[in-house]
C-alpha atoms as a PDB file:
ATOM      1  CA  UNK A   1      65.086 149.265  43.339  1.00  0.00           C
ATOM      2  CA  UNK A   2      63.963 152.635  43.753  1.00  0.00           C
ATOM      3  CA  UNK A   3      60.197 153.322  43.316  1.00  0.00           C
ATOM      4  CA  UNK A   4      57.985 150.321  42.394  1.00  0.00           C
ATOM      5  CA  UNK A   5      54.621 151.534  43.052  1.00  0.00           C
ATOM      6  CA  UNK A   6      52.491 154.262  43.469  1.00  0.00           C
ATOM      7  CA  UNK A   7      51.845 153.776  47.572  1.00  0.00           C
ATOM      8  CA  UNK A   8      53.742 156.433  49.666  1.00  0.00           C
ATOM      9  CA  UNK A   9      56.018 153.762  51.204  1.00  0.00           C
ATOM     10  CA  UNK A  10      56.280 151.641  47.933  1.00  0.00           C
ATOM     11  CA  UNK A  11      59.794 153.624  47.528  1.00  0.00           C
ATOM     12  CA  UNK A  12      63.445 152.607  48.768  1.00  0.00           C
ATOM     13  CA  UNK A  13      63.508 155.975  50.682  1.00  0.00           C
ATOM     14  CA  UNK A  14      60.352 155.543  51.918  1.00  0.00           C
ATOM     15  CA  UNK A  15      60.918 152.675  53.382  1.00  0.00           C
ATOM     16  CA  UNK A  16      64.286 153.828  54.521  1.00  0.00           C
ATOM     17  CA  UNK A  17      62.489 156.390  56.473  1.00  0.00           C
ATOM     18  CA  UNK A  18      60.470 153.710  58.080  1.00  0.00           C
ATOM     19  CA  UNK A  19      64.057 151.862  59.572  1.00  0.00           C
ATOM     20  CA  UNK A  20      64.869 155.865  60.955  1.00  0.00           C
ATOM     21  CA  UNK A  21      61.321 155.636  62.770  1.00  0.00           C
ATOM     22  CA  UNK A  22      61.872 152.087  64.069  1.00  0.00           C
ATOM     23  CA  UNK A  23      65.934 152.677  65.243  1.00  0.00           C
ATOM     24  CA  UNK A  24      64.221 155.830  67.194  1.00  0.00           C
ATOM     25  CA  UNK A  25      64.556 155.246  70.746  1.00  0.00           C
ATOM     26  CA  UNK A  26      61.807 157.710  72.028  1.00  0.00           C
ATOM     27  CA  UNK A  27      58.790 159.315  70.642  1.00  0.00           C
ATOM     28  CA  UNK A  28      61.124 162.957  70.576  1.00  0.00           C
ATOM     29  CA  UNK A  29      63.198 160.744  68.389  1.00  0.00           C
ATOM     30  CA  UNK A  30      60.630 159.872  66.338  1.00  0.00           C
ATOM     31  CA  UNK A  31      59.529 163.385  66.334  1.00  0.00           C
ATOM     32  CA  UNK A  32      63.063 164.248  65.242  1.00  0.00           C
ATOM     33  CA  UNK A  33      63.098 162.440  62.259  1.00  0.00           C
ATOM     34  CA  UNK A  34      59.744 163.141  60.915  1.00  0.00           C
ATOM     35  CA  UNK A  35      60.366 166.923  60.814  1.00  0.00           C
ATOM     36  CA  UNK A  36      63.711 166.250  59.371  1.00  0.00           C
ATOM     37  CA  UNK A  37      62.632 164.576  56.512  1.00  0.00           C
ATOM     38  CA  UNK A  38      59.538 167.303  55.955  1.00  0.00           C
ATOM     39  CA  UNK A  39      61.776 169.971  56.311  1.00  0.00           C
ATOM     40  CA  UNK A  40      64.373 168.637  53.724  1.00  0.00           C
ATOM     41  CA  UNK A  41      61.451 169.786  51.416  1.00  0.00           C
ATOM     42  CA  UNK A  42      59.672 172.487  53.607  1.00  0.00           C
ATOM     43  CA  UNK A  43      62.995 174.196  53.785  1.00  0.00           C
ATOM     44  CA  UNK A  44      63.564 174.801  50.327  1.00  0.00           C
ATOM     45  CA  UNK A  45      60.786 173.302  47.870  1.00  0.00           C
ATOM     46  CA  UNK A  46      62.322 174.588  44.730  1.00  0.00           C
ATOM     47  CA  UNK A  47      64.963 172.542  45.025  1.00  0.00           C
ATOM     48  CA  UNK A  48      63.763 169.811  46.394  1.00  0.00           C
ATOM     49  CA  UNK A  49      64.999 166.360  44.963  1.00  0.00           C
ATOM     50  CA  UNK A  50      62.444 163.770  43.810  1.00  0.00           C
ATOM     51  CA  UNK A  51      63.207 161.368  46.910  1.00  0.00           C
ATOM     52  CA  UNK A  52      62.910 163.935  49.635  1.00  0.00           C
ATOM     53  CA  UNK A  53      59.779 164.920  48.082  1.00  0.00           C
ATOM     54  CA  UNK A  54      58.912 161.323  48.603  1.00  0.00           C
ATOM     55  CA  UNK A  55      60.533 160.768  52.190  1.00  0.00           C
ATOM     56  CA  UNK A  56      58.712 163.837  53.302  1.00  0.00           C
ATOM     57  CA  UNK A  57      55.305 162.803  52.288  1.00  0.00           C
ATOM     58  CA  UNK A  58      55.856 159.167  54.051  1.00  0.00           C
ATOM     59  CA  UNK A  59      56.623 161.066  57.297  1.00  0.00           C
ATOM     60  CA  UNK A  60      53.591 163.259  56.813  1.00  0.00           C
ATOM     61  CA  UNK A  61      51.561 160.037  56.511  1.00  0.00           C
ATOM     62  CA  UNK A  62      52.813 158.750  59.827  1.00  0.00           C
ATOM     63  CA  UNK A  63      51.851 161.842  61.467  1.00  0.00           C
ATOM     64  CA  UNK A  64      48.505 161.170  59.796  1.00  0.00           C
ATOM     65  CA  UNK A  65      48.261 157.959  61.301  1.00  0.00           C
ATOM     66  CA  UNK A  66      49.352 159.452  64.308  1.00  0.00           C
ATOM     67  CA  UNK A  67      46.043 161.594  64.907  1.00  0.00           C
ATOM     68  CA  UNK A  68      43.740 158.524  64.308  1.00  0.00           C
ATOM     69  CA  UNK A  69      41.506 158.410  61.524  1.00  0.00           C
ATOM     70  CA  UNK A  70      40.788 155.433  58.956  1.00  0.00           C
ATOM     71  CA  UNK A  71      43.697 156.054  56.832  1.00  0.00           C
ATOM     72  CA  UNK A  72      45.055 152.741  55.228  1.00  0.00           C
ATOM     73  CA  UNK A  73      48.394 153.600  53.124  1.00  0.00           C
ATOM     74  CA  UNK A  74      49.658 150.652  50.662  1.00  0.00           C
ATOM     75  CA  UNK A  75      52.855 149.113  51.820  1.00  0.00           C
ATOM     76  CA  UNK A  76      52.880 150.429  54.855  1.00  0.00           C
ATOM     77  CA  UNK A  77      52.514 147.171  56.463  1.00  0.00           C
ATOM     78  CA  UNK A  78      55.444 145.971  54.324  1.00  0.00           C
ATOM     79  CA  UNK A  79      58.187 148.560  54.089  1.00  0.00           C
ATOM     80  CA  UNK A  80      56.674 151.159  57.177  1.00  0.00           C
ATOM     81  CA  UNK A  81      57.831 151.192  60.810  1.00  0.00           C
ATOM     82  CA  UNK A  82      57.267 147.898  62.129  1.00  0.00           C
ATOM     83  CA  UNK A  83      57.726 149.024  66.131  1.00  0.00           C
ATOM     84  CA  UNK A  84      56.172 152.334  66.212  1.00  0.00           C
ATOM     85  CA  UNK A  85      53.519 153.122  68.128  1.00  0.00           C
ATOM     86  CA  UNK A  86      51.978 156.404  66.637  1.00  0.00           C
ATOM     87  CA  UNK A  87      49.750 157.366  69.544  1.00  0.00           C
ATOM     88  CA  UNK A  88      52.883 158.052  70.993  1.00  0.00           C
ATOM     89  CA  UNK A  89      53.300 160.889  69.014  1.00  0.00           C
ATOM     90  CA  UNK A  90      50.264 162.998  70.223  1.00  0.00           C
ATOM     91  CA  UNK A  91      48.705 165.440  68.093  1.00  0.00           C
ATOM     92  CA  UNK A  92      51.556 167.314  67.806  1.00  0.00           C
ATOM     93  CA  UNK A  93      50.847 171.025  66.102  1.00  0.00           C
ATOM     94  CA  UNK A  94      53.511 171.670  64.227  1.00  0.00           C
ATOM     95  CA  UNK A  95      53.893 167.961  63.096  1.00  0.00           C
ATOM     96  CA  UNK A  96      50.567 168.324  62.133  1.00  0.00           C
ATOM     97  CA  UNK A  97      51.262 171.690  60.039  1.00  0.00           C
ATOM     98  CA  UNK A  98      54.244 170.417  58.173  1.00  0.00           C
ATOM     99  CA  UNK A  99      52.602 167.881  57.513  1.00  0.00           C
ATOM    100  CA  UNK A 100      49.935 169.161  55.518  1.00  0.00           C
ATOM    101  CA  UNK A 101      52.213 171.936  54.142  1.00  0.00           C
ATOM    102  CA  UNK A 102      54.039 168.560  52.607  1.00  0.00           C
ATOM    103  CA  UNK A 103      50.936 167.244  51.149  1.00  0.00           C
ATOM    104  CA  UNK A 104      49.443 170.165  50.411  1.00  0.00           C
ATOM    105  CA  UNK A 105      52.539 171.156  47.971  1.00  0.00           C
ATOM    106  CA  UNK A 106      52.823 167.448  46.202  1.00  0.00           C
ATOM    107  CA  UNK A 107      48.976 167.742  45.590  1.00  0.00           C
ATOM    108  CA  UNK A 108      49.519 170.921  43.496  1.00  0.00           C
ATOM    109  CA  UNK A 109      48.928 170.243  39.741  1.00  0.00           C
ATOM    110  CA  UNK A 110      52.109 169.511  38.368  1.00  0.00           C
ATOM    111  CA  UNK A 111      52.728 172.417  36.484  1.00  0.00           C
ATOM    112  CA  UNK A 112      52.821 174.410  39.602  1.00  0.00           C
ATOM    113  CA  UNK A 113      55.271 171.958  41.915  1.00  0.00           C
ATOM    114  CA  UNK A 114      57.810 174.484  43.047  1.00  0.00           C
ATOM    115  CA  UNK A 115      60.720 171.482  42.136  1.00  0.00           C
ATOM    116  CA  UNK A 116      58.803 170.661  38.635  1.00  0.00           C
ATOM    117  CA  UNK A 117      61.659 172.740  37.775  1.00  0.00           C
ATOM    118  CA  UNK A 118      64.361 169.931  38.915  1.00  0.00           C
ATOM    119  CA  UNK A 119      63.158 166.225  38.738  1.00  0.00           C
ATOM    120  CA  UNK A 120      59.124 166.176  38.455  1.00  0.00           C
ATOM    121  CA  UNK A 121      58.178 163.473  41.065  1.00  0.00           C
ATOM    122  CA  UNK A 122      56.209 161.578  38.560  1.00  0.00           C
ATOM    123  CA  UNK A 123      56.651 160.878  34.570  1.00  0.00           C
ATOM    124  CA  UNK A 124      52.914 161.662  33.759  1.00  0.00           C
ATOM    125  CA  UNK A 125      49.815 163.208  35.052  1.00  0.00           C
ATOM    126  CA  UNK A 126      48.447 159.708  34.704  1.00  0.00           C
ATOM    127  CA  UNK A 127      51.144 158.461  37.518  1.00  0.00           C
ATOM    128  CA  UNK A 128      51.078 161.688  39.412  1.00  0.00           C
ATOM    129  CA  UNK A 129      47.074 161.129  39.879  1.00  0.00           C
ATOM    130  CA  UNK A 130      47.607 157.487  40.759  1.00  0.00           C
ATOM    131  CA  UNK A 131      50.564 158.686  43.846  1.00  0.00           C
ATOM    132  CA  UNK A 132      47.536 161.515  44.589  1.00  0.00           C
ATOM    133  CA  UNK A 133      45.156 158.814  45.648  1.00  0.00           C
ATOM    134  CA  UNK A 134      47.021 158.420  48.816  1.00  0.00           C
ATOM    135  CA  UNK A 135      48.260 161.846  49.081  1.00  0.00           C
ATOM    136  CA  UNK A 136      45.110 162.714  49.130  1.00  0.00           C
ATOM    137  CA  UNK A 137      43.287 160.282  51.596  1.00  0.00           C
ATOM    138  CA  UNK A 138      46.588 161.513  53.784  1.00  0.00           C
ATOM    139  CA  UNK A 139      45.681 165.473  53.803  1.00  0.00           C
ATOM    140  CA  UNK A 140      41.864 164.652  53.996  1.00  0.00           C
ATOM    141  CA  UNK A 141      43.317 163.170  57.694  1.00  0.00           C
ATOM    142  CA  UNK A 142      45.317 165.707  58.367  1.00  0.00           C
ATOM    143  CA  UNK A 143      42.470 168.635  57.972  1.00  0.00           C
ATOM    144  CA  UNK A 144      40.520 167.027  60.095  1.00  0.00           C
ATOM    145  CA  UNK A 145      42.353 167.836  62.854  1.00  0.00           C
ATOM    146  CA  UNK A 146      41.455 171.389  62.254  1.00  0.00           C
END
């Protein structure tokens, strides 16, 4: 199916990601898998495929939810981590700093993604913006914890 909506988990990867979280058998698990998936794109951001970008962003929102907040993410309830709890992952630091390195790059204009290059994440500035209103919403929680 792919991507079907704008939400951060309205993707097949995304949602993927959310099975990783659930399969997890302790929050260091957990932890595990988050910075795997932000460092697929943290790693390397100019050639970063389209669904890492994506994958990377969802685990940056779930270590936005993890540092409280009133951050409500579409689809989340749907196609996120059903078993998690995300106060068990703490405000971790450098969770916490990937995590708004992640968002921080996707909310770049497009012209100045570093994998615009590659496959731009979204077809139009019009569908970029309308992915931006969570991205955004995400790294307003995440610099909070400053």
């Amino acid at each position: 199916m792919g991507v079907w909506a704008f939400g951060v988990f309205e993707s097949d990867d995304a949602a993927d990601l959310g099975f990783e979280v659930d399969d997890a058998e302790s929050p260091d698990d957990v932890k595990g898998v988050l910075t795997e998936a932000m460092n697929a794109v943290l790693s390397d951001p100019m050639h970063a495929e389209r669904s890492d970008v994506l994958v990377a962003v969802a685990a940056a929102a779930l270590v936005a939810l993890s540092v409280g907040g009133d951050l409500s993410l579409e689809g989340i309830d749907e196609y996120g981590p059903q078993t998690w709890d995300p106060v068990s992952l703490g405000a971790d630091p450098r969770l916490i700093a990937s995590a708004r390195e992640v968002v921080g790059l996707v909310c770049l204009p497009l012209a100045e993604q570093p994998w615009n290059g590659e496959e731009p994440l979204w077809d139009s500035a019009e569908d970029h913006a309308a992915y931006l209103r969570e991205v955004s919403a995400i790294r307003d929680t995440l610099a909070a914890q400053q």
